[in-house]
N, C-alpha and C. Protein backbone atom coordinates (compact mmCIF):
# COMPACT_ATOMS: atom_id res chain seq x y z
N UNK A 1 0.85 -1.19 0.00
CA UNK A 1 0.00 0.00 0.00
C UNK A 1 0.89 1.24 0.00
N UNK A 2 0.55 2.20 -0.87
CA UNK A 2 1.30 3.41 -1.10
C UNK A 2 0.67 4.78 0.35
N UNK A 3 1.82 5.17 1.45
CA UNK A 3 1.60 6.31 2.02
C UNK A 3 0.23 6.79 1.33
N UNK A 4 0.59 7.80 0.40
CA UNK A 4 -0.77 8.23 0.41
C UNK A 4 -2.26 7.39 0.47
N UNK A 5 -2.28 6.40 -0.11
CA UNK A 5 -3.67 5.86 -0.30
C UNK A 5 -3.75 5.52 1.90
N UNK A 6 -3.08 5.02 2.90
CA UNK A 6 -2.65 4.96 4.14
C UNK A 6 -3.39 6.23 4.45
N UNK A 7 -2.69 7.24 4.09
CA UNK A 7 -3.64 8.38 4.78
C UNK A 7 -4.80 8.86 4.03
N UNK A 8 -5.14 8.51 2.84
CA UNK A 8 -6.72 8.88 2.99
C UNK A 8 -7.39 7.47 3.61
N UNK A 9 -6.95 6.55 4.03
CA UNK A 9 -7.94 6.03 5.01
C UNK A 9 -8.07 6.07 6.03
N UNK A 10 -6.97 6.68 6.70
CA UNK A 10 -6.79 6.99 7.76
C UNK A 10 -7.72 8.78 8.44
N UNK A 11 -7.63 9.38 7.55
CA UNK A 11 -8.72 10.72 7.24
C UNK A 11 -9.95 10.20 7.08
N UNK A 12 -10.34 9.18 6.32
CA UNK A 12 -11.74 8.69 6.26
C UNK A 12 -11.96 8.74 7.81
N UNK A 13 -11.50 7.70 8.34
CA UNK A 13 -11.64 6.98 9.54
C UNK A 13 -11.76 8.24 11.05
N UNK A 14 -10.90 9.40 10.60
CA UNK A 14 -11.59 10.45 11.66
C UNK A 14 -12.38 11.35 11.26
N UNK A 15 -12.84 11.15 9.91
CA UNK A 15 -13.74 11.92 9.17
C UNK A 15 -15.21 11.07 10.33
N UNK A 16 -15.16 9.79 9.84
CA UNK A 16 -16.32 8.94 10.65
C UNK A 16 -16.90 8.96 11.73
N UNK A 17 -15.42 9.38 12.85
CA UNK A 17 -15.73 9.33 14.21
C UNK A 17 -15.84 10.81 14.62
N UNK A 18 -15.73 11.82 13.65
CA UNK A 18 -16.00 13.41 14.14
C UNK A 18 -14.95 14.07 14.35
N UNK A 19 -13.72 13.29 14.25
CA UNK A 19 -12.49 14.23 15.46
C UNK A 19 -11.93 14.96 14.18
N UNK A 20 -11.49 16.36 15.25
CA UNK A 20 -11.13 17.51 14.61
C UNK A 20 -9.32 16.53 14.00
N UNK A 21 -9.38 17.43 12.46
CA UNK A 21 -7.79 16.98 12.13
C UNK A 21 -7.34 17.69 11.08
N UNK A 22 -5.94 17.91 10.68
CA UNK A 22 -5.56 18.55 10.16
C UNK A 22 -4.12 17.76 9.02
N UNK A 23 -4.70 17.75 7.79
CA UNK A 23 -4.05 16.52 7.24
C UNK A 23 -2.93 17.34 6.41
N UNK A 24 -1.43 17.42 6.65
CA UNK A 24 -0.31 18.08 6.65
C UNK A 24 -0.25 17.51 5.16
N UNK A 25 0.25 17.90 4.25
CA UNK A 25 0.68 17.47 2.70
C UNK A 25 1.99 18.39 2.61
N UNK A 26 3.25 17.25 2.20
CA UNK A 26 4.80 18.21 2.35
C UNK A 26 4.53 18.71 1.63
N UNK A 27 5.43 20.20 1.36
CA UNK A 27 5.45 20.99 0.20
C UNK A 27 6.73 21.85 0.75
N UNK A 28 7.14 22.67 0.22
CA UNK A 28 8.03 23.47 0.01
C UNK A 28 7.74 24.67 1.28
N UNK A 29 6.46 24.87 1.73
CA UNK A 29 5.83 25.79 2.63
C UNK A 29 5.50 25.05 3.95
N UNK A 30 6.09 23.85 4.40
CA UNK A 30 5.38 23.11 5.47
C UNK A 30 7.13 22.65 6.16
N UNK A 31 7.02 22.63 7.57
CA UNK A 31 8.06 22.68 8.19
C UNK A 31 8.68 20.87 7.55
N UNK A 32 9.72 20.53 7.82
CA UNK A 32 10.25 19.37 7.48
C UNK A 32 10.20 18.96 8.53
N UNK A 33 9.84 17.56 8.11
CA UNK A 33 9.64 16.82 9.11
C UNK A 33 8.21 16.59 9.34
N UNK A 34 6.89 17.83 9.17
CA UNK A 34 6.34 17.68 10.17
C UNK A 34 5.10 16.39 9.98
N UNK A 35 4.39 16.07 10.81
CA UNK A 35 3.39 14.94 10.81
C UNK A 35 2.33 15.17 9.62
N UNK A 36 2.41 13.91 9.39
CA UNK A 36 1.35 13.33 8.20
C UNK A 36 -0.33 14.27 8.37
N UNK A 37 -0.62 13.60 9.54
CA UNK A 37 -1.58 14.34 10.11
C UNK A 37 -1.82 14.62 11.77
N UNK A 38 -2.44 15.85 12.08
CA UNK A 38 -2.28 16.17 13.44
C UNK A 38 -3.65 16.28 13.81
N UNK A 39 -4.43 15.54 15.34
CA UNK A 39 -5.51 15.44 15.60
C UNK A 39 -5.57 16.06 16.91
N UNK A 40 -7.15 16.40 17.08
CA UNK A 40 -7.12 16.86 18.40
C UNK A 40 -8.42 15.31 19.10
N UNK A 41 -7.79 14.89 19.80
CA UNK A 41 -8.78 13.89 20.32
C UNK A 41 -9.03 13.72 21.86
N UNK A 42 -10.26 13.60 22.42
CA UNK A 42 -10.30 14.07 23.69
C UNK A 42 -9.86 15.79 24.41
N UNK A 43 -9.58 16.17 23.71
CA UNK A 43 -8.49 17.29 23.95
C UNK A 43 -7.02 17.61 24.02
N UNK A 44 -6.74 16.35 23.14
CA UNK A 44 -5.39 15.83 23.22
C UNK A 44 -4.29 16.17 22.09
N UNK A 45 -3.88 16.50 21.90
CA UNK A 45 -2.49 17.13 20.79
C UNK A 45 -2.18 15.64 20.42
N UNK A 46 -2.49 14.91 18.97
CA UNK A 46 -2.15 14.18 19.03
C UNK A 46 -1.54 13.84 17.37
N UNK A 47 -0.15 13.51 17.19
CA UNK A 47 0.46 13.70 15.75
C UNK A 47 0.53 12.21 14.84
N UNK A 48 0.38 12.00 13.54
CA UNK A 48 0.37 10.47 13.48
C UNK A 48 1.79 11.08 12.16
N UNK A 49 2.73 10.36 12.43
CA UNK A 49 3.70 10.00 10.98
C UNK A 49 3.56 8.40 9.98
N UNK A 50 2.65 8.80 9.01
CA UNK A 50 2.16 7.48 8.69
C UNK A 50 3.23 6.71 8.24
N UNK A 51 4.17 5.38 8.17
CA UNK A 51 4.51 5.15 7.25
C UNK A 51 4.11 3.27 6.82
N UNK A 52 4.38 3.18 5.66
CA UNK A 52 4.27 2.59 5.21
C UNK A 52 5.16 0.85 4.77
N UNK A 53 5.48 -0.45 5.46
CA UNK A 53 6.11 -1.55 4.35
C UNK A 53 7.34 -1.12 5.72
N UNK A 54 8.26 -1.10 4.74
CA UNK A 54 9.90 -0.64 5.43
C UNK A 54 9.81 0.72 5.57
N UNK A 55 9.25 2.11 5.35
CA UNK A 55 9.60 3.26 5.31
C UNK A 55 10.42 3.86 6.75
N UNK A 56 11.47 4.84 6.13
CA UNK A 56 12.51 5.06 7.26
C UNK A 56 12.16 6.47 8.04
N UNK A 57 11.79 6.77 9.47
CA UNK A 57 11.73 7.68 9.72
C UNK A 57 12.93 8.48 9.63
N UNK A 58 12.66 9.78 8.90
CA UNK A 58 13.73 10.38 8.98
C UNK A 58 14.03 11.54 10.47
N UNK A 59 15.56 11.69 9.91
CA UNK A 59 15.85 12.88 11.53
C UNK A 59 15.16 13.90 11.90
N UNK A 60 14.47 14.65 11.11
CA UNK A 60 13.65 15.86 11.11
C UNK A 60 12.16 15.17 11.72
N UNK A 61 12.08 14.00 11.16
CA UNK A 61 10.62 13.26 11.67
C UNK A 61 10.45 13.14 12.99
N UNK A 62 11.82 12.89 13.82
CA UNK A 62 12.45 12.53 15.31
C UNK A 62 12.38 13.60 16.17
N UNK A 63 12.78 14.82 15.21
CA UNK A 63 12.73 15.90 16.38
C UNK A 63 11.42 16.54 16.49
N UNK A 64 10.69 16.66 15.54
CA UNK A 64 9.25 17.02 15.53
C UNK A 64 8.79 15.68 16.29
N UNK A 65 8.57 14.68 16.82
CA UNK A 65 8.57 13.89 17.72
C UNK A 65 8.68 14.37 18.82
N UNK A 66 9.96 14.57 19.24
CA UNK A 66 10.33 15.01 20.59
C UNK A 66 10.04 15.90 21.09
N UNK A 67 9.80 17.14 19.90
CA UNK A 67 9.23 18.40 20.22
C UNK A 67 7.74 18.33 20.94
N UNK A 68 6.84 17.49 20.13
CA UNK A 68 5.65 17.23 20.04
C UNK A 68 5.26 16.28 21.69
N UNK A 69 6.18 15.44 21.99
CA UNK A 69 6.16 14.57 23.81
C UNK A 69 6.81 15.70 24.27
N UNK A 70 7.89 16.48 24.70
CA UNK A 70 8.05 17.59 25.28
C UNK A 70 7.47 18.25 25.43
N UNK A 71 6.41 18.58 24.79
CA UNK A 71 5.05 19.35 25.06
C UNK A 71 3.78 18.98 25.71
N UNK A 72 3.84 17.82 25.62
CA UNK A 72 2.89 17.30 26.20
C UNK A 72 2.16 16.46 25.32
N UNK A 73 2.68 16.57 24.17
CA UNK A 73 1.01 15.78 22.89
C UNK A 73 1.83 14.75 22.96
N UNK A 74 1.01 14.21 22.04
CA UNK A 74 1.28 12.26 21.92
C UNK A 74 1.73 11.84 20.01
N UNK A 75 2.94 11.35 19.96
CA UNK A 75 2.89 11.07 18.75
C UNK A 75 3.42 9.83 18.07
N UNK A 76 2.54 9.15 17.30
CA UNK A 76 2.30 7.72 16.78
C UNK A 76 2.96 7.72 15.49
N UNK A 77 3.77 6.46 14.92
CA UNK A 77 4.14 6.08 13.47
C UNK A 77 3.24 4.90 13.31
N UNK A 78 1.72 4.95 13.11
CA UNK A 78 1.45 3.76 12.57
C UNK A 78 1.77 3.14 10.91
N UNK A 79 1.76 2.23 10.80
CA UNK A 79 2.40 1.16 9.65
C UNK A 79 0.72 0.76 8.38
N UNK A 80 -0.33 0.86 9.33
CA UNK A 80 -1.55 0.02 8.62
C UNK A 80 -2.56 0.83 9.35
N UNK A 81 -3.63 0.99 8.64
CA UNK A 81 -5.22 1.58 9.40
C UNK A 81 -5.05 0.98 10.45
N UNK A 82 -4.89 -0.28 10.46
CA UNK A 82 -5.35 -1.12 11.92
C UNK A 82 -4.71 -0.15 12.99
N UNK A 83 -2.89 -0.16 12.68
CA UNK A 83 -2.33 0.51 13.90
C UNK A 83 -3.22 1.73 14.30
N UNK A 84 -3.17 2.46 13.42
CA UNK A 84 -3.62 3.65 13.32
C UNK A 84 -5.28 3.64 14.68
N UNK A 85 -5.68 3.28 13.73
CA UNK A 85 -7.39 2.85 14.35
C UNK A 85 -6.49 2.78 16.41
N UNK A 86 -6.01 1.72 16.81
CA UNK A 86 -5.56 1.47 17.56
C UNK A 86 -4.81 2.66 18.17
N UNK A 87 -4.21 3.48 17.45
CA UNK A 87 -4.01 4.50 18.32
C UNK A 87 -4.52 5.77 18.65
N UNK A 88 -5.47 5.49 18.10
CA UNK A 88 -6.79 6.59 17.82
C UNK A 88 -7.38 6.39 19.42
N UNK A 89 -7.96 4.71 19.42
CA UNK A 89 -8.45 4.50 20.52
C UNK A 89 -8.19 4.34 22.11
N UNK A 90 -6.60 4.38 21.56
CA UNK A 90 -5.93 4.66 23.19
C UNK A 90 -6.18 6.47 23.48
N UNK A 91 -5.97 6.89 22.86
CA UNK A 91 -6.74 8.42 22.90
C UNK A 91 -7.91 8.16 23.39
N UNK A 92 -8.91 8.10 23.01
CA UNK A 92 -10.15 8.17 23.24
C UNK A 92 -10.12 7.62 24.61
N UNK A 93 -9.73 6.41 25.42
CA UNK A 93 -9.72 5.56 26.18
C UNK A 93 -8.73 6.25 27.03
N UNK A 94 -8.05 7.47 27.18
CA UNK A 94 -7.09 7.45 28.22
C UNK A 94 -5.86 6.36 28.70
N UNK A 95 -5.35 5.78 27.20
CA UNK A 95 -4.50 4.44 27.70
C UNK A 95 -3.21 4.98 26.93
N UNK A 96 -3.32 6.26 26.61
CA UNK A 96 -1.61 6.53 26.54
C UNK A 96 -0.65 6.76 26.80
């Protein structure tokens, strides 16, 4: 499965359940590094870096990471909807 087709199902899927999100597309105008997509769930700052098969997080991916738990938000690399779904619901559930 190709990244992109990953995150439009992954956008479907908080399209479904209501939660506010904000779906990052790199470009030339968007910080490096930053998350695929960024959600607010429960009230929670929460960042997903989708990747995909083998894909390699890169260094810029790491520090927008760290930046992002230093602050307090929560941030996930899921691999498949499933993960994804799954870390949606530890949000929702208070199990992160």
């Amino acid at each position: 499965m190709r990244e992109s087709k990953l995150q439009q199902e992954c956008v479907k899927y908080l399209k479904s359940k209501g939660i506010y999100y904000i779906n990052i597309y790199g470009s030339g105008r968007t910080a490096k590094g930053a998350p695929d997509i960024i959600a607010c769930i429960n009230g929670k700052f929460v960042a997903f870096e989708l990747k995909v098969e083998d894909g390699v997080i890169a260094p810029s991916q790491r520090i927008h990471e760290k930046n992002i738990r230093k602050s307090g938000g929560y941030h996930f690399y899921p691999r498949s909807l499933e993960e994804f779904i799954k870390a949606v619901r530890s949000c929702e559930n208070e199990e992160v």
